[in-house]
PDB file of N, CA and C in Angstrom:
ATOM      1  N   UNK A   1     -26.225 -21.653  -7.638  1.00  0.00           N
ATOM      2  CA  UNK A   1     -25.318 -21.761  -8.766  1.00  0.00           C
ATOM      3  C   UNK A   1     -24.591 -20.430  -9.032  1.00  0.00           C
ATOM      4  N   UNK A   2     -25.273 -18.913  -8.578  1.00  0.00           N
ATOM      5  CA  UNK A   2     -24.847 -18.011  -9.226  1.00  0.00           C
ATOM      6  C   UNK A   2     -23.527 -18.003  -8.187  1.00  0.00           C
ATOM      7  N   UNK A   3     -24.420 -17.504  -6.859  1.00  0.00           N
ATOM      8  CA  UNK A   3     -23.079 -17.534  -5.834  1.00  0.00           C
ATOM      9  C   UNK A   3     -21.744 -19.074  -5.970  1.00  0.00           C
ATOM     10  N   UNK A   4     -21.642 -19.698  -6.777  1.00  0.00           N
ATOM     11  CA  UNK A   4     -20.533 -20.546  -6.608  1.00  0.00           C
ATOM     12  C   UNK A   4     -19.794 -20.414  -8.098  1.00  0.00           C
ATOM     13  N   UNK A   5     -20.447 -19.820  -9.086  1.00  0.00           N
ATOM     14  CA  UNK A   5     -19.947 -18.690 -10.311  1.00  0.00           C
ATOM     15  C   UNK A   5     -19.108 -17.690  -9.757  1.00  0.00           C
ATOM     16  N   UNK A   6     -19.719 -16.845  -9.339  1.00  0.00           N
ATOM     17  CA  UNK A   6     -19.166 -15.574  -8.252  1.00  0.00           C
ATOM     18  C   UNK A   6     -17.637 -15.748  -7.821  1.00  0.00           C
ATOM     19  N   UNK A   7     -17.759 -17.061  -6.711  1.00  0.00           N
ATOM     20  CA  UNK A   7     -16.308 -17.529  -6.582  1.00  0.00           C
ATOM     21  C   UNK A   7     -15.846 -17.655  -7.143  1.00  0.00           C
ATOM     22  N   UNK A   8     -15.693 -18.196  -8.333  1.00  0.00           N
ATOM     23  CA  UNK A   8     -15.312 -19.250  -9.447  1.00  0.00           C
ATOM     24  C   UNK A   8     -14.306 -17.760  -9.943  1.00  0.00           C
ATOM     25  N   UNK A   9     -15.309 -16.819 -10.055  1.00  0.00           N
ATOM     26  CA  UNK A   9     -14.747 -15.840 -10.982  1.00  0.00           C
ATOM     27  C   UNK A   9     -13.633 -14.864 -10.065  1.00  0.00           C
ATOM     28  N   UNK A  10     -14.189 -14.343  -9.161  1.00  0.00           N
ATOM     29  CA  UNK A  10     -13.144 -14.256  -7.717  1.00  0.00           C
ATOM     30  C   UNK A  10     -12.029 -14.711  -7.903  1.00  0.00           C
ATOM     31  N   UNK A  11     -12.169 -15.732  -7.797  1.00  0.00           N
ATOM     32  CA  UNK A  11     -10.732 -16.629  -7.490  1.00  0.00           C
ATOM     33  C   UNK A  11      -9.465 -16.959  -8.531  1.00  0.00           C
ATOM     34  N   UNK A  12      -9.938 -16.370  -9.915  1.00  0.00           N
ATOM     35  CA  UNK A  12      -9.837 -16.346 -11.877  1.00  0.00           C
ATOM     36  C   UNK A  12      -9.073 -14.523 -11.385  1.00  0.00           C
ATOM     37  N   UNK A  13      -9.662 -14.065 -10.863  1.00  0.00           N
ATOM     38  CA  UNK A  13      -9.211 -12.617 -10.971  1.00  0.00           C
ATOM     39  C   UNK A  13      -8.023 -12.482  -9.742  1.00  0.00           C
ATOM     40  N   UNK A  14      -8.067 -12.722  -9.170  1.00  0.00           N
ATOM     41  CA  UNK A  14      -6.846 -12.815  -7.900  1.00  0.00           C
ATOM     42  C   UNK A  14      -5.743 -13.666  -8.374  1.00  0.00           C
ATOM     43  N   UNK A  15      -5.931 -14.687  -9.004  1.00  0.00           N
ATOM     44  CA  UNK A  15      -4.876 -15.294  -9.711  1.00  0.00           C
ATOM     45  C   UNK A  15      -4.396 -14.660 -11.151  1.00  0.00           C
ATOM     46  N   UNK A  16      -5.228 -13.982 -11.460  1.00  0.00           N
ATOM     47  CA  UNK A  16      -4.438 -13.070 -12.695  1.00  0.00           C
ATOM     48  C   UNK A  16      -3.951 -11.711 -12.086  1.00  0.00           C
ATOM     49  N   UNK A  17      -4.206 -11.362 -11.263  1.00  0.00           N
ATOM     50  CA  UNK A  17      -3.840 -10.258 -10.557  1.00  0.00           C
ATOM     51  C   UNK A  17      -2.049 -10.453 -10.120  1.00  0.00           C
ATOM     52  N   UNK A  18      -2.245 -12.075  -9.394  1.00  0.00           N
ATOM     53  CA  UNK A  18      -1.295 -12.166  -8.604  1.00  0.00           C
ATOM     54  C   UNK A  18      -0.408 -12.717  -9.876  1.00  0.00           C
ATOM     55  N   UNK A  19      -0.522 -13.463 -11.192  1.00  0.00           N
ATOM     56  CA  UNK A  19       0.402 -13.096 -12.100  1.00  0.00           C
ATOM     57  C   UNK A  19       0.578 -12.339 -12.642  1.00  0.00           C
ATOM     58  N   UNK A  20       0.270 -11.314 -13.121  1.00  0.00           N
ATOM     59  CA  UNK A  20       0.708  -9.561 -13.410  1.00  0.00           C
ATOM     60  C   UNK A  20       1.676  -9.102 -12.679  1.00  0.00           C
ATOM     61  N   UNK A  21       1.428  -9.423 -11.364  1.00  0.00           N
ATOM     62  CA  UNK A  21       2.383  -8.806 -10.228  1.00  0.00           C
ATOM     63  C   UNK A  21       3.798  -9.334 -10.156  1.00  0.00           C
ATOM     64  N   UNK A  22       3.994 -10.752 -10.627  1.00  0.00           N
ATOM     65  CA  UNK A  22       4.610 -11.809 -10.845  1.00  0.00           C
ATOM     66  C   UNK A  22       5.577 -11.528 -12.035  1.00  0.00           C
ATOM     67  N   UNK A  23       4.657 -10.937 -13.605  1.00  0.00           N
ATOM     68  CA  UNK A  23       5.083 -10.468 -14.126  1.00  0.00           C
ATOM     69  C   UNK A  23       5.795  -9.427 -13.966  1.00  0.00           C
ATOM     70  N   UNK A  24       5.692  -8.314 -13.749  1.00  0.00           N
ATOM     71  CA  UNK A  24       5.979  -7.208 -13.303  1.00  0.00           C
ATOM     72  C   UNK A  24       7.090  -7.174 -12.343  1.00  0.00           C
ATOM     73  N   UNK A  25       7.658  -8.042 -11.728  1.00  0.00           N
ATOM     74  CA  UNK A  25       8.948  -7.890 -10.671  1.00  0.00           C
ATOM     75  C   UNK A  25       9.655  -8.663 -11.800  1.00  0.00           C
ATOM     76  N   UNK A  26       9.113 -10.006 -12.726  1.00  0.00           N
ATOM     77  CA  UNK A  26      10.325 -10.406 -13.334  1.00  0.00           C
ATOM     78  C   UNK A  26      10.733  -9.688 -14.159  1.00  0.00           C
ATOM     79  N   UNK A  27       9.980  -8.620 -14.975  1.00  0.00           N
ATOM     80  CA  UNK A  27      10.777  -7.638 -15.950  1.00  0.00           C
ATOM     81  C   UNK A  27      11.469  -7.062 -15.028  1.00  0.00           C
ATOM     82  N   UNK A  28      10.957  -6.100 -13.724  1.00  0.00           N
ATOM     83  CA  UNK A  28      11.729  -5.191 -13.099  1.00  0.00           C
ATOM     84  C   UNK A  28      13.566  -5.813 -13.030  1.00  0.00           C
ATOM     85  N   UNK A  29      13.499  -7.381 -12.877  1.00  0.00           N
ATOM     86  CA  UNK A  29      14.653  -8.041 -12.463  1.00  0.00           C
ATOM     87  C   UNK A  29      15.829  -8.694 -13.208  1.00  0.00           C
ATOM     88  N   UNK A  30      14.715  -8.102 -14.707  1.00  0.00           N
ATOM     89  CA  UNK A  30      15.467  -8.256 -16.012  1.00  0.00           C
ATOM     90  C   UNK A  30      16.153  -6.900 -16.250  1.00  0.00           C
ATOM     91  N   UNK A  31      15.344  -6.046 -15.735  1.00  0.00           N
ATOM     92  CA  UNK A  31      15.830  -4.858 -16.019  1.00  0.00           C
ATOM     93  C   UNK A  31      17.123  -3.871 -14.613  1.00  0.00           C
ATOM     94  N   UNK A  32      17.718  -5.117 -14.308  1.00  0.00           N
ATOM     95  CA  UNK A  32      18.435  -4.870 -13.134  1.00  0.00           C
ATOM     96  C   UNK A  32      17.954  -3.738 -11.878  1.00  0.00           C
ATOM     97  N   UNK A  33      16.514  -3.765 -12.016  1.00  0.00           N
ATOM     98  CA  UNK A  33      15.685  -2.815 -10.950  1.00  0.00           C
ATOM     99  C   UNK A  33      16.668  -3.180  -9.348  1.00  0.00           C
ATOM    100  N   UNK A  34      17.051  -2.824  -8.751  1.00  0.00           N
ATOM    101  CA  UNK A  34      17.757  -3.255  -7.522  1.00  0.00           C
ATOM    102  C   UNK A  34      16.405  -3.723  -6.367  1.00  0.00           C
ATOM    103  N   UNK A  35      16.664  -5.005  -5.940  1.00  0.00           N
ATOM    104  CA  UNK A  35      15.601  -5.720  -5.092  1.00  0.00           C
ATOM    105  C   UNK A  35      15.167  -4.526  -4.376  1.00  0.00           C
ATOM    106  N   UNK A  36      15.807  -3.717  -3.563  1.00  0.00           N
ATOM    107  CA  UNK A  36      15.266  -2.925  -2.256  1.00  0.00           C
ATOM    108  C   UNK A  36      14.171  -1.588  -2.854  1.00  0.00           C
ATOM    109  N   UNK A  37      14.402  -1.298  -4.167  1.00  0.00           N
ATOM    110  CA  UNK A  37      13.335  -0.915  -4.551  1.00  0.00           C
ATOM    111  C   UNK A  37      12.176  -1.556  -5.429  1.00  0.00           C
ATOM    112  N   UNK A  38      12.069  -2.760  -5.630  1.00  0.00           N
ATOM    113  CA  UNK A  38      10.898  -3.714  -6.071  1.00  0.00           C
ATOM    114  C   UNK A  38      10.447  -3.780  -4.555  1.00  0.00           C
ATOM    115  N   UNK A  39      11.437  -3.943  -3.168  1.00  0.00           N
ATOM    116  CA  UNK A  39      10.411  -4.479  -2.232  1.00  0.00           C
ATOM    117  C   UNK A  39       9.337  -3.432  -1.728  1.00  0.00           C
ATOM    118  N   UNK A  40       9.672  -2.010  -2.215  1.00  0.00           N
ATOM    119  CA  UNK A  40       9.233  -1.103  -1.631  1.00  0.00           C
ATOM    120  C   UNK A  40       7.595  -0.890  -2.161  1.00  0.00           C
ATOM    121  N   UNK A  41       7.234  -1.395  -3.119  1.00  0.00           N
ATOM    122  CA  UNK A  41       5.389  -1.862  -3.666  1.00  0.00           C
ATOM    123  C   UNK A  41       5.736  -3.394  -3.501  1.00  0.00           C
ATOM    124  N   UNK A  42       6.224  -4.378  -3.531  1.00  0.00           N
ATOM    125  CA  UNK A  42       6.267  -5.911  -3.452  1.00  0.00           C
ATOM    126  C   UNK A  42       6.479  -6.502  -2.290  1.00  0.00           C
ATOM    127  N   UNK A  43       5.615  -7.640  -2.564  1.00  0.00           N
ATOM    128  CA  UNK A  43       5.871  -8.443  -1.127  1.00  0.00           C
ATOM    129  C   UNK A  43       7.381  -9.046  -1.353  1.00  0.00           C
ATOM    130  N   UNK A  44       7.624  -9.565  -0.225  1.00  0.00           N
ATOM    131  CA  UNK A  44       9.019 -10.670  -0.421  1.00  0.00           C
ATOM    132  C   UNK A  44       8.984 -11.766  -1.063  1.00  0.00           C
ATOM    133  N   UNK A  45       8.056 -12.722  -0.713  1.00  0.00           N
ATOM    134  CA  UNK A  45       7.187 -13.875  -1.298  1.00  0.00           C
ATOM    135  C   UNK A  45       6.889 -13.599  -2.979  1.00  0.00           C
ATOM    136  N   UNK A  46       6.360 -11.915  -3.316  1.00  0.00           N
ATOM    137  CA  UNK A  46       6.268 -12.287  -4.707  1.00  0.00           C
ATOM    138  C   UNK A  46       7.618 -11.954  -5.547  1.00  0.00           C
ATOM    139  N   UNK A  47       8.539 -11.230  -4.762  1.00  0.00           N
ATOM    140  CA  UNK A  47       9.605 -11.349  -5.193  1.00  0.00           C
ATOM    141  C   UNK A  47      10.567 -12.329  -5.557  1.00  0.00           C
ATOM    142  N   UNK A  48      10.238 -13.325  -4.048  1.00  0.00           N
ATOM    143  CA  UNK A  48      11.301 -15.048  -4.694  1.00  0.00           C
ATOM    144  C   UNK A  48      10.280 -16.046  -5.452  1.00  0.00           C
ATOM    145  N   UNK A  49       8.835 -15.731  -5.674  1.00  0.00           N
ATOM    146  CA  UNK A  49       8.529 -16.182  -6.747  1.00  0.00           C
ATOM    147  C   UNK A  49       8.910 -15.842  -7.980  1.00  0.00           C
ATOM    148  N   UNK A  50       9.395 -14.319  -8.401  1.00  0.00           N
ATOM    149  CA  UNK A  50       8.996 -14.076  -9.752  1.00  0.00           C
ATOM    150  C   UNK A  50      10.791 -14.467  -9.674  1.00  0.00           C
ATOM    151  N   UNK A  51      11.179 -14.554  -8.774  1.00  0.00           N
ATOM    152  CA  UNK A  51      12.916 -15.063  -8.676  1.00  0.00           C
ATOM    153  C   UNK A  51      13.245 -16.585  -9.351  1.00  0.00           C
ATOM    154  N   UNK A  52      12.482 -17.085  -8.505  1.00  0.00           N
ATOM    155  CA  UNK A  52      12.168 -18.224  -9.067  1.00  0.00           C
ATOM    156  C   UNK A  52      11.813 -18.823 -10.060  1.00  0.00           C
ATOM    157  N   UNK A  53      11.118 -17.846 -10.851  1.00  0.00           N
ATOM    158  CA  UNK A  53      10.264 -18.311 -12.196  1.00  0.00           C
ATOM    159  C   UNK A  53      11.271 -18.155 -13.385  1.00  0.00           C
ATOM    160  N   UNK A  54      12.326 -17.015 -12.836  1.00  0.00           N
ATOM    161  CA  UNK A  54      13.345 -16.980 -13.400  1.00  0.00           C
ATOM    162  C   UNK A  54      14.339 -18.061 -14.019  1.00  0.00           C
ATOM    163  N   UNK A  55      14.927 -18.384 -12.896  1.00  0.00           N
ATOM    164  CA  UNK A  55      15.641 -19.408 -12.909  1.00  0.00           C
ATOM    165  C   UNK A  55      15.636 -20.870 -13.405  1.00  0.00           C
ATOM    166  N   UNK A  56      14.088 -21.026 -13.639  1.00  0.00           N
ATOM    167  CA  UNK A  56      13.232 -22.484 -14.305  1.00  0.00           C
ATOM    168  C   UNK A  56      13.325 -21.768 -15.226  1.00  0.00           C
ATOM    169  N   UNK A  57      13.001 -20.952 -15.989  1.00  0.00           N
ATOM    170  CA  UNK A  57      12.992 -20.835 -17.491  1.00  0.00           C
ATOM    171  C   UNK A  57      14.135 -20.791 -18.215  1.00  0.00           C
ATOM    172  N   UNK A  58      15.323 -20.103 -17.746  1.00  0.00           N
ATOM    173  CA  UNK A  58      16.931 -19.812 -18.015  1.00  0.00           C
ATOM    174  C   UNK A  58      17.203 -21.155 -18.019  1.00  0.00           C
TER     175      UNK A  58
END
């Protein structure tokens, strides 16, 4: 039980991780940060996500 907690919690922290990060490019993109320096700490992928997340909320 503990080890499938463990995961449980693992997997809770990588997904808040990976929305922070998510967060964090969509302000940069509010804040007209120019893409080629978001890609330079960001993946590409979390870039046309947080691109994306954009565009559904607008």
């Amino acid at each position: 039980m503990c080890e499938v907690m463990e995961k449980y919690l693992e997997e809770a922290k990588d997904e808040a991780k990976k929305t922070e990060r998510i967060q964090a490019i969509r302000n940069m993109i509010e804040l007209e940060v120019p893409k080629e320096k978001i890609l330079k700490k960001y993946s590409l992928e979390e870039y046309q996500e947080a691109e994306a997340s954009l565009t559904t909320i607008l």
